[in-house]
C-alpha atoms as a PDB file:
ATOM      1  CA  UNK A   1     -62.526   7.926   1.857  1.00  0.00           C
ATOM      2  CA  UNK A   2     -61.931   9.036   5.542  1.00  0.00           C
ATOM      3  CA  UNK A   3     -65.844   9.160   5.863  1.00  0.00           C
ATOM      4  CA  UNK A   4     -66.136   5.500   5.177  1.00  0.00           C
ATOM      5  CA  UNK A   5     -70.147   5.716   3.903  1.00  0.00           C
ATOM      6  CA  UNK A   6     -71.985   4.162   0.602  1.00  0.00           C
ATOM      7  CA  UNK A   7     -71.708   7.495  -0.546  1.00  0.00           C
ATOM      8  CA  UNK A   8     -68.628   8.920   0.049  1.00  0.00           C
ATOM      9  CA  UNK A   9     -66.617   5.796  -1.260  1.00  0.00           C
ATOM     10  CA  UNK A  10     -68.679   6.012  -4.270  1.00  0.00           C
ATOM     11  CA  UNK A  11     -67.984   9.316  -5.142  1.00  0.00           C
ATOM     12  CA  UNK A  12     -64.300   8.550  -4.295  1.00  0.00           C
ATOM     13  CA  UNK A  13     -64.414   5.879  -6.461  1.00  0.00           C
ATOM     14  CA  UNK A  14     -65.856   8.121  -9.643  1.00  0.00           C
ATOM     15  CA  UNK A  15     -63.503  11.258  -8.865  1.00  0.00           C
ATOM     16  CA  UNK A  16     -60.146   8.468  -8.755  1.00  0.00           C
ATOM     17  CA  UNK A  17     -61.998   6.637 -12.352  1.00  0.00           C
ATOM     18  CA  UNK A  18     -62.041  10.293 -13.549  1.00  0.00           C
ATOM     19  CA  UNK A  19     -58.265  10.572 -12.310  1.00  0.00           C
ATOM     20  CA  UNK A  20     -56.801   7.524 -14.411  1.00  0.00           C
ATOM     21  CA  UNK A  21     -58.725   8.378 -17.443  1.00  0.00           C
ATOM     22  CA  UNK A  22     -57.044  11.370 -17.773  1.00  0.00           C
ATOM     23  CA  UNK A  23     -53.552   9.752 -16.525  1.00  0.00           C
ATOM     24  CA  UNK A  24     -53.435   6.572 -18.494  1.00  0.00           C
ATOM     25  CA  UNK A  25     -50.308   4.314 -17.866  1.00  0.00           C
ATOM     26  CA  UNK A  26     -50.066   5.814 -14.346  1.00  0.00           C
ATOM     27  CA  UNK A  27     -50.385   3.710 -11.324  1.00  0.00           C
ATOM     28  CA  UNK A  28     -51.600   6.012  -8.480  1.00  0.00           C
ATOM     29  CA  UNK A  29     -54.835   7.022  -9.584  1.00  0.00           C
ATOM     30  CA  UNK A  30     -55.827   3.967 -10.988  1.00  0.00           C
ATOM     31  CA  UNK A  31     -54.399   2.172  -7.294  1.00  0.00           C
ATOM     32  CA  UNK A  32     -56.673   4.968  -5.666  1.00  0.00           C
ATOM     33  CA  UNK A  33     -59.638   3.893  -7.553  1.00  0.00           C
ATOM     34  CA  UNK A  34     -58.891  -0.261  -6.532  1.00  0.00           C
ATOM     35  CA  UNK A  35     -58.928   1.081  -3.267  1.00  0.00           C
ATOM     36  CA  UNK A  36     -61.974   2.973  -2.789  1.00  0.00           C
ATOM     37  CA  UNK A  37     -63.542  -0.203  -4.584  1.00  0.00           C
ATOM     38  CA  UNK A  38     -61.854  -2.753  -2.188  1.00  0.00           C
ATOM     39  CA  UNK A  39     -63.156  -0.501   1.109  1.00  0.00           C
ATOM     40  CA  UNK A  40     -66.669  -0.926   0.021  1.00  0.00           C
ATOM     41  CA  UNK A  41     -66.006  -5.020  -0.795  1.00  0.00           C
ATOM     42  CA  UNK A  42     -65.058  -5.627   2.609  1.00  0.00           C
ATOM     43  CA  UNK A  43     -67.934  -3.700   3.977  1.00  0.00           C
ATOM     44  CA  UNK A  44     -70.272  -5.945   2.495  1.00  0.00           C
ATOM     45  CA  UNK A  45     -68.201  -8.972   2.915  1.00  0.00           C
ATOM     46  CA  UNK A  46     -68.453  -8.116   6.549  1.00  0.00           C
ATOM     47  CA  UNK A  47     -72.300  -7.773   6.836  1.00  0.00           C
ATOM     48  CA  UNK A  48     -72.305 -10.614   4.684  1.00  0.00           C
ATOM     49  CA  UNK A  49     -70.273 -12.525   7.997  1.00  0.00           C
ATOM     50  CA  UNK A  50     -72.972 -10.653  10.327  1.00  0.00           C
ATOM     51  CA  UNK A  51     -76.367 -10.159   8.995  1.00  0.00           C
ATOM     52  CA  UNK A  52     -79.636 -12.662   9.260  1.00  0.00           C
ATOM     53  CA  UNK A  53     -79.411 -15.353   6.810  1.00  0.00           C
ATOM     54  CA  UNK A  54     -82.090 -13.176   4.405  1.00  0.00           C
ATOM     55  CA  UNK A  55     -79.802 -10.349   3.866  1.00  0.00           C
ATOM     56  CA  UNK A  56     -76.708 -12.432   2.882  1.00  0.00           C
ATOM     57  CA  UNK A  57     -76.967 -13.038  -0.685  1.00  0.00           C
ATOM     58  CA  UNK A  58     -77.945  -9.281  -1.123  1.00  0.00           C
ATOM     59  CA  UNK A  59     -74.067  -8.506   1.017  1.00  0.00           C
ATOM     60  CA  UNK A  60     -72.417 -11.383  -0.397  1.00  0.00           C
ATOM     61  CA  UNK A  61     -73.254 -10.164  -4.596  1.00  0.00           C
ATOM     62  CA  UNK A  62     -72.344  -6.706  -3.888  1.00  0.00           C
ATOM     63  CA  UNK A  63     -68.791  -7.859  -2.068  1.00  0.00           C
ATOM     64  CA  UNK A  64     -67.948 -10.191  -4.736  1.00  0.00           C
ATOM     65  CA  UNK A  65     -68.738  -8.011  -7.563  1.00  0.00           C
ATOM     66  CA  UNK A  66     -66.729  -4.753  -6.090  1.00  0.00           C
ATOM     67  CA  UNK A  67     -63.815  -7.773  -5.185  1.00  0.00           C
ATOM     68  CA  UNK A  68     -63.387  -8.161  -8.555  1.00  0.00           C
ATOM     69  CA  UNK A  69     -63.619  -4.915  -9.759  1.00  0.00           C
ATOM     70  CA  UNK A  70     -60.955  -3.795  -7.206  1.00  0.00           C
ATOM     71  CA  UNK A  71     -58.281  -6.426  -7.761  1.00  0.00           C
ATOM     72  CA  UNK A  72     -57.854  -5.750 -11.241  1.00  0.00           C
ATOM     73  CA  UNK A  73     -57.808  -2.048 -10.758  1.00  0.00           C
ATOM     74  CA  UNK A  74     -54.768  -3.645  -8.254  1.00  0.00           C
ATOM     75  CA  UNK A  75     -53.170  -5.722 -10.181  1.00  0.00           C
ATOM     76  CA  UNK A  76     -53.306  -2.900 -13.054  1.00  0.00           C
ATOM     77  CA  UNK A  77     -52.034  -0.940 -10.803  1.00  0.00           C
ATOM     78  CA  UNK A  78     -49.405  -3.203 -10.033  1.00  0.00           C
ATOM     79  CA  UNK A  79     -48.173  -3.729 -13.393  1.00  0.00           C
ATOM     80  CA  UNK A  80     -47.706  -0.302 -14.245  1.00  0.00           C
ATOM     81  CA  UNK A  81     -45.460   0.649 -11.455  1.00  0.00           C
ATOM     82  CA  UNK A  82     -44.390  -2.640  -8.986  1.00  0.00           C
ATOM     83  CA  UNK A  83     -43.057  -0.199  -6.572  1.00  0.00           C
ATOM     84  CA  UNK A  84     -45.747   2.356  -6.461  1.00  0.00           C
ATOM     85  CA  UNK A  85     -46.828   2.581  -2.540  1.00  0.00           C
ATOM     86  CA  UNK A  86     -50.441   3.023  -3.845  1.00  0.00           C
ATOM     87  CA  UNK A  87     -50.128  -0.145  -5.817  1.00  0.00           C
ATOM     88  CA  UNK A  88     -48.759  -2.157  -2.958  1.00  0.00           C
ATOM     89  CA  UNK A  89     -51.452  -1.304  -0.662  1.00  0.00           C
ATOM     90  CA  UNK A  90     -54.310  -2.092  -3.115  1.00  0.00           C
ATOM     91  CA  UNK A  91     -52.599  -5.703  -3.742  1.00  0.00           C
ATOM     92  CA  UNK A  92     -52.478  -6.708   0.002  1.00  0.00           C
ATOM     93  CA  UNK A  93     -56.220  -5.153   0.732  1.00  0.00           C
ATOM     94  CA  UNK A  94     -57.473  -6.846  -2.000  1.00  0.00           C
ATOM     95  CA  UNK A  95     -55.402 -10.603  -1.427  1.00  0.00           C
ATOM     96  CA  UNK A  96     -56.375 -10.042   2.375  1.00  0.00           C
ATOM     97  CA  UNK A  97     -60.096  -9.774   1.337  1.00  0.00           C
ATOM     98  CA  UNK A  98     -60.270 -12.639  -0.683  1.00  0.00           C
ATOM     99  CA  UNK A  99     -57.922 -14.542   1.985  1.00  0.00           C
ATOM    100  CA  UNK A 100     -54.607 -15.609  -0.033  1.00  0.00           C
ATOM    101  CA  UNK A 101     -53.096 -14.170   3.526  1.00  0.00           C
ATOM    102  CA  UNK A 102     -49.400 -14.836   2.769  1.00  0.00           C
ATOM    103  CA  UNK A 103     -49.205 -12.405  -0.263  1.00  0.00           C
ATOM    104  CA  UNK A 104     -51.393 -10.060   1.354  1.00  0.00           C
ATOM    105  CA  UNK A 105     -48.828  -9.547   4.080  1.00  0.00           C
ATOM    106  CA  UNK A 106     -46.251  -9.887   1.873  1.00  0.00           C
ATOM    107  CA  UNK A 107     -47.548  -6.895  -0.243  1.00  0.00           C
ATOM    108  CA  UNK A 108     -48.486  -4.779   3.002  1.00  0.00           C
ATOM    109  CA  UNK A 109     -44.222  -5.500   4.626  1.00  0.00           C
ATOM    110  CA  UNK A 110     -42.978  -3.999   1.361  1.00  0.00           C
ATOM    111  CA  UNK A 111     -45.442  -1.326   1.227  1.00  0.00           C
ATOM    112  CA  UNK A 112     -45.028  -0.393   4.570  1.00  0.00           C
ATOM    113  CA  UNK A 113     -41.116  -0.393   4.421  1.00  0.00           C
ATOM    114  CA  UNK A 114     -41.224   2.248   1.322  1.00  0.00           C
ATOM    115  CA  UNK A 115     -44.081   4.495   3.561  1.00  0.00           C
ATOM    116  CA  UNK A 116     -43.873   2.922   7.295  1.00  0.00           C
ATOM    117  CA  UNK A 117     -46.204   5.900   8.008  1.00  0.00           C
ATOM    118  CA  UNK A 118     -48.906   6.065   5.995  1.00  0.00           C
ATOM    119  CA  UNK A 119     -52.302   5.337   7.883  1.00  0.00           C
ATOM    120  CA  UNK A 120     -54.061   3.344   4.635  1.00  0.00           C
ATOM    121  CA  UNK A 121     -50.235   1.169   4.916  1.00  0.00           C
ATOM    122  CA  UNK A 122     -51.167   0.165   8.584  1.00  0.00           C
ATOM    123  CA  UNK A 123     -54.665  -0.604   7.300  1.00  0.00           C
ATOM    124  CA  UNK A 124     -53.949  -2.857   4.913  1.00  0.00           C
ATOM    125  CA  UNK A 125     -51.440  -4.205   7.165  1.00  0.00           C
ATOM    126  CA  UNK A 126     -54.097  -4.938   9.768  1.00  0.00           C
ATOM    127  CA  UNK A 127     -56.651  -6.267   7.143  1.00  0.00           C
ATOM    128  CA  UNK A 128     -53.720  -8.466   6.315  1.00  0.00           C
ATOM    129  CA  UNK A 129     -52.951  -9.815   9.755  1.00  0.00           C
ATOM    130  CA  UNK A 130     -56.825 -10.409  10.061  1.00  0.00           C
ATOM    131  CA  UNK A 131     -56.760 -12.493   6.634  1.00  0.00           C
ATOM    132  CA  UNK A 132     -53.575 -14.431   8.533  1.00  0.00           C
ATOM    133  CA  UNK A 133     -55.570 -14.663  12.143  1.00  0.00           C
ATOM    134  CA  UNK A 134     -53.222 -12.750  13.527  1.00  0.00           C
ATOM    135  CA  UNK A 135     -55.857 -11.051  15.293  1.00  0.00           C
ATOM    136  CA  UNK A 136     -52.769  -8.927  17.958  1.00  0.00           C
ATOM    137  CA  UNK A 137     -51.017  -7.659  14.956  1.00  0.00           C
ATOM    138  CA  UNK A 138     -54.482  -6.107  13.637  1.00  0.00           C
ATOM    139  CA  UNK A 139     -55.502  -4.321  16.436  1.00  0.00           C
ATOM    140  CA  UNK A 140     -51.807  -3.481  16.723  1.00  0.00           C
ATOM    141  CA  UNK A 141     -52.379  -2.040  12.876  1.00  0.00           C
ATOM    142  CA  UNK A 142     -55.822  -0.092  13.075  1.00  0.00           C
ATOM    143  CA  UNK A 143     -54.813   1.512  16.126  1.00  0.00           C
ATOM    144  CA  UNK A 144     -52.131   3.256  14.917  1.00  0.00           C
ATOM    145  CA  UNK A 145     -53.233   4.104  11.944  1.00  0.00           C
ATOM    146  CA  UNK A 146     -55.997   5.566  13.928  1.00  0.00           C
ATOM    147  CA  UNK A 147     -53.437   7.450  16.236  1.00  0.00           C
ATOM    148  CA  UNK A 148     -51.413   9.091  13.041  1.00  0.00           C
ATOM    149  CA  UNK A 149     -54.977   9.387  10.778  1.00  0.00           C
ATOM    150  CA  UNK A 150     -57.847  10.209  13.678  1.00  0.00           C
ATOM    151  CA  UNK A 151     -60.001  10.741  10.599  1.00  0.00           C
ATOM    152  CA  UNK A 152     -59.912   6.864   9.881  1.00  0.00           C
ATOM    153  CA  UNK A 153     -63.531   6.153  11.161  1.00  0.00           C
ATOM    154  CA  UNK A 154     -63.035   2.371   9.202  1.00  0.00           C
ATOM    155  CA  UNK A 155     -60.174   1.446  11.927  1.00  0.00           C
ATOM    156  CA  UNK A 156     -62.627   1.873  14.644  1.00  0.00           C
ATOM    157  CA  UNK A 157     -65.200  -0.019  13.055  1.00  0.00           C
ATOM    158  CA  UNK A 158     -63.044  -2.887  12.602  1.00  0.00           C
ATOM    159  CA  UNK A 159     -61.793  -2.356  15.960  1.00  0.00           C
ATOM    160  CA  UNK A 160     -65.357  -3.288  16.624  1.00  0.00           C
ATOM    161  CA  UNK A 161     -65.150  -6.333  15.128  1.00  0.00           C
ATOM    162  CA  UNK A 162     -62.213  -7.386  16.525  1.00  0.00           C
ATOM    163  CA  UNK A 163     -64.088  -6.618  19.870  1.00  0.00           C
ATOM    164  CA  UNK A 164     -67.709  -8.415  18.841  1.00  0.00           C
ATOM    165  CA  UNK A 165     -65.544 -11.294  18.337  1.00  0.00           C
ATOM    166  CA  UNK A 166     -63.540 -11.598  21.304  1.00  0.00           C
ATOM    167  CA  UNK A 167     -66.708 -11.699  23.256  1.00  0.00           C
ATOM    168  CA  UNK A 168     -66.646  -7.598  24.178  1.00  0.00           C
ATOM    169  CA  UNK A 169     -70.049  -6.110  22.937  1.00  0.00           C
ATOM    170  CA  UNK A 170     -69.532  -3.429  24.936  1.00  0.00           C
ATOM    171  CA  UNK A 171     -66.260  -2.394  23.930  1.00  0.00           C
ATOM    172  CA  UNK A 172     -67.307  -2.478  20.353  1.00  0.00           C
ATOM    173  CA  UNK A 173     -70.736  -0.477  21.101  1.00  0.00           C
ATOM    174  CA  UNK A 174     -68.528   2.526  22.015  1.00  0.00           C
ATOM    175  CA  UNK A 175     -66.224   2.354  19.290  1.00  0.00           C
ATOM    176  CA  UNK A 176     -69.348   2.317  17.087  1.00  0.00           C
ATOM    177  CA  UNK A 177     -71.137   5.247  18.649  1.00  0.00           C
ATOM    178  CA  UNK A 178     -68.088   6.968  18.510  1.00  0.00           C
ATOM    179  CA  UNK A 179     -68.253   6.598  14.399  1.00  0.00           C
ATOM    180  CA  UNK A 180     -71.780   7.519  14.167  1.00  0.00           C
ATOM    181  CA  UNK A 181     -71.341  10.607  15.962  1.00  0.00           C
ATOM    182  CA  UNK A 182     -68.675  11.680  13.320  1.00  0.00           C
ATOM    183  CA  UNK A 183     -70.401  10.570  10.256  1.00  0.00           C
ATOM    184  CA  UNK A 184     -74.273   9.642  11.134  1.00  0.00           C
ATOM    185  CA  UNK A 185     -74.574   8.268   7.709  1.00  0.00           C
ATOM    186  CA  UNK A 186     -72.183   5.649   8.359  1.00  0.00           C
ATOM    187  CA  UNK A 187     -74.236   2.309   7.223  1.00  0.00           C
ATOM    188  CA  UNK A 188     -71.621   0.128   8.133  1.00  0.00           C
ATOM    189  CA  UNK A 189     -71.436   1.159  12.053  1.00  0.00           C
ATOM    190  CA  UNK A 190     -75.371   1.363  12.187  1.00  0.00           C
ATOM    191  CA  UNK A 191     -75.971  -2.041  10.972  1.00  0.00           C
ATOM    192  CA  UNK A 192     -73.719  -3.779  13.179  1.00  0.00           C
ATOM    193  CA  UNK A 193     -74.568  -1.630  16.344  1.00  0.00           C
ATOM    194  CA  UNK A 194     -78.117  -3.051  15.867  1.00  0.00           C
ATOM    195  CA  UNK A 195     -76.963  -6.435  15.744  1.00  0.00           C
ATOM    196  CA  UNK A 196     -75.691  -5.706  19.148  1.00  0.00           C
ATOM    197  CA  UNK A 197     -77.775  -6.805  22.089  1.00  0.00           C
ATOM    198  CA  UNK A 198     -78.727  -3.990  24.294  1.00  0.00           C
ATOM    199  CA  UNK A 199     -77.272  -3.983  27.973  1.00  0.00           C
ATOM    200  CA  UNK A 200     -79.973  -3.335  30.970  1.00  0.00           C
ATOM    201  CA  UNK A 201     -80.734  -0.198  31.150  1.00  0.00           C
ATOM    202  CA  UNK A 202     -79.007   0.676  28.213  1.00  0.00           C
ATOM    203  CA  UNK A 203     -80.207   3.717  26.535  1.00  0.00           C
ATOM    204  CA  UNK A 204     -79.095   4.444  22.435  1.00  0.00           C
ATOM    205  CA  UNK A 205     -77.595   7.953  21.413  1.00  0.00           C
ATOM    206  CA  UNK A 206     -80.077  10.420  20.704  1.00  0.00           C
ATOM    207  CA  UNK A 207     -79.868  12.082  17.054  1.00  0.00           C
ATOM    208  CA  UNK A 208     -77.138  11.876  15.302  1.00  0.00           C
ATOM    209  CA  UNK A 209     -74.479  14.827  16.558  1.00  0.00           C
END
């Protein structure tokens, strides 16, 4: 999941299905799963936020439909073990996507008081924040989960949309560079860099190492 590209969530996503089926009644595979589904939600819910008008129904049916496959590989989750860390996070990534921000955070605090150290904790803390506008607390999130997990490429691109909203193209050009020169097949990071207006004399990276 560290990768954060189409691919690599799917295949997540099929090796964590895999992992339930053969541990039924068991909440951390099947919390796994919801989350590898709710990552790829909220990357199309975000284009969906970003792209020319054509694009958006295209972003918009793939975000709802892996929404609702997610929560209720959450909320199954959930049920099957209420104090599962796993389970927690899943529940507040999933209510922060589809905004009910108060029981996202909610679900995020207790998650993050049983593992205050776990870097997908802070993220779903920060996706929470987001889903409550408070933007500081985000940032606050994402960057350290990105100091304690510096393989969590999807912090930095959310960084970057922190920083295309504040009004700081620049800021978020580097911390979308930066992805694509760990994982060139990041979508995600690609897309939104070329929604970016190019600076004077601005020059794009060359290849993609």
């Amino acid at each position: 999941m560290f990768l954060d590209d189409t691919r690599s969530l799917e295949d997540a996503t099929r090796l964590f299905t895999e992992a339930a089926r053969s541990a039924p009644g068991r909440a951390l595979p099947e919390a796994e799963r919801a989350f590898s589904l709710l990552l790829r939600a909220a990357a199309h819910k975000d284009l969906y936020e970003r792209v020319p008008a054509p694009e958006r129904d295209e972003e918009g049916r793939a975000a709802a439909r892996l929404l609702q496959q997610g929560a209720a590989a959450a909320r199954q989750a959930f049920a099957e073990d209420k104090d599962d860390v796993a389970a927690l996070r899943a529940m507040a990534f999933a209510e922060a996507i589809a905004g009910t921000a108060d029981r996202a955070v909610a679900h995020a605090d207790q998650a993050e008081r049983a593992a205050p150290r776990d870097a997908w904790v802070l993220y779903a803390k920060a996706a929470a924040a987001k889903a409550n506008r408070a933007h500081e607390k985000a940032v606050q999130g994402l960057s350290e989960a990105r100091q304690i997990e510096p393989r969590l490429l999807r912090a930095d691109v959310d960084l970057a949309d922190i920083s295309l909203d504040r009004g700081d193209p620049a800021g978020a050009r580097q911390l979308l560079e930066r992805v694509l020169r760990r994982n060139p097949q990041h979508e995600r990071a690609r897309r939104i860099l070329s929604l970016i207006p190019p600076e004077a004399g601005y020059r794009p990276p060359q290849g993609g190492n």
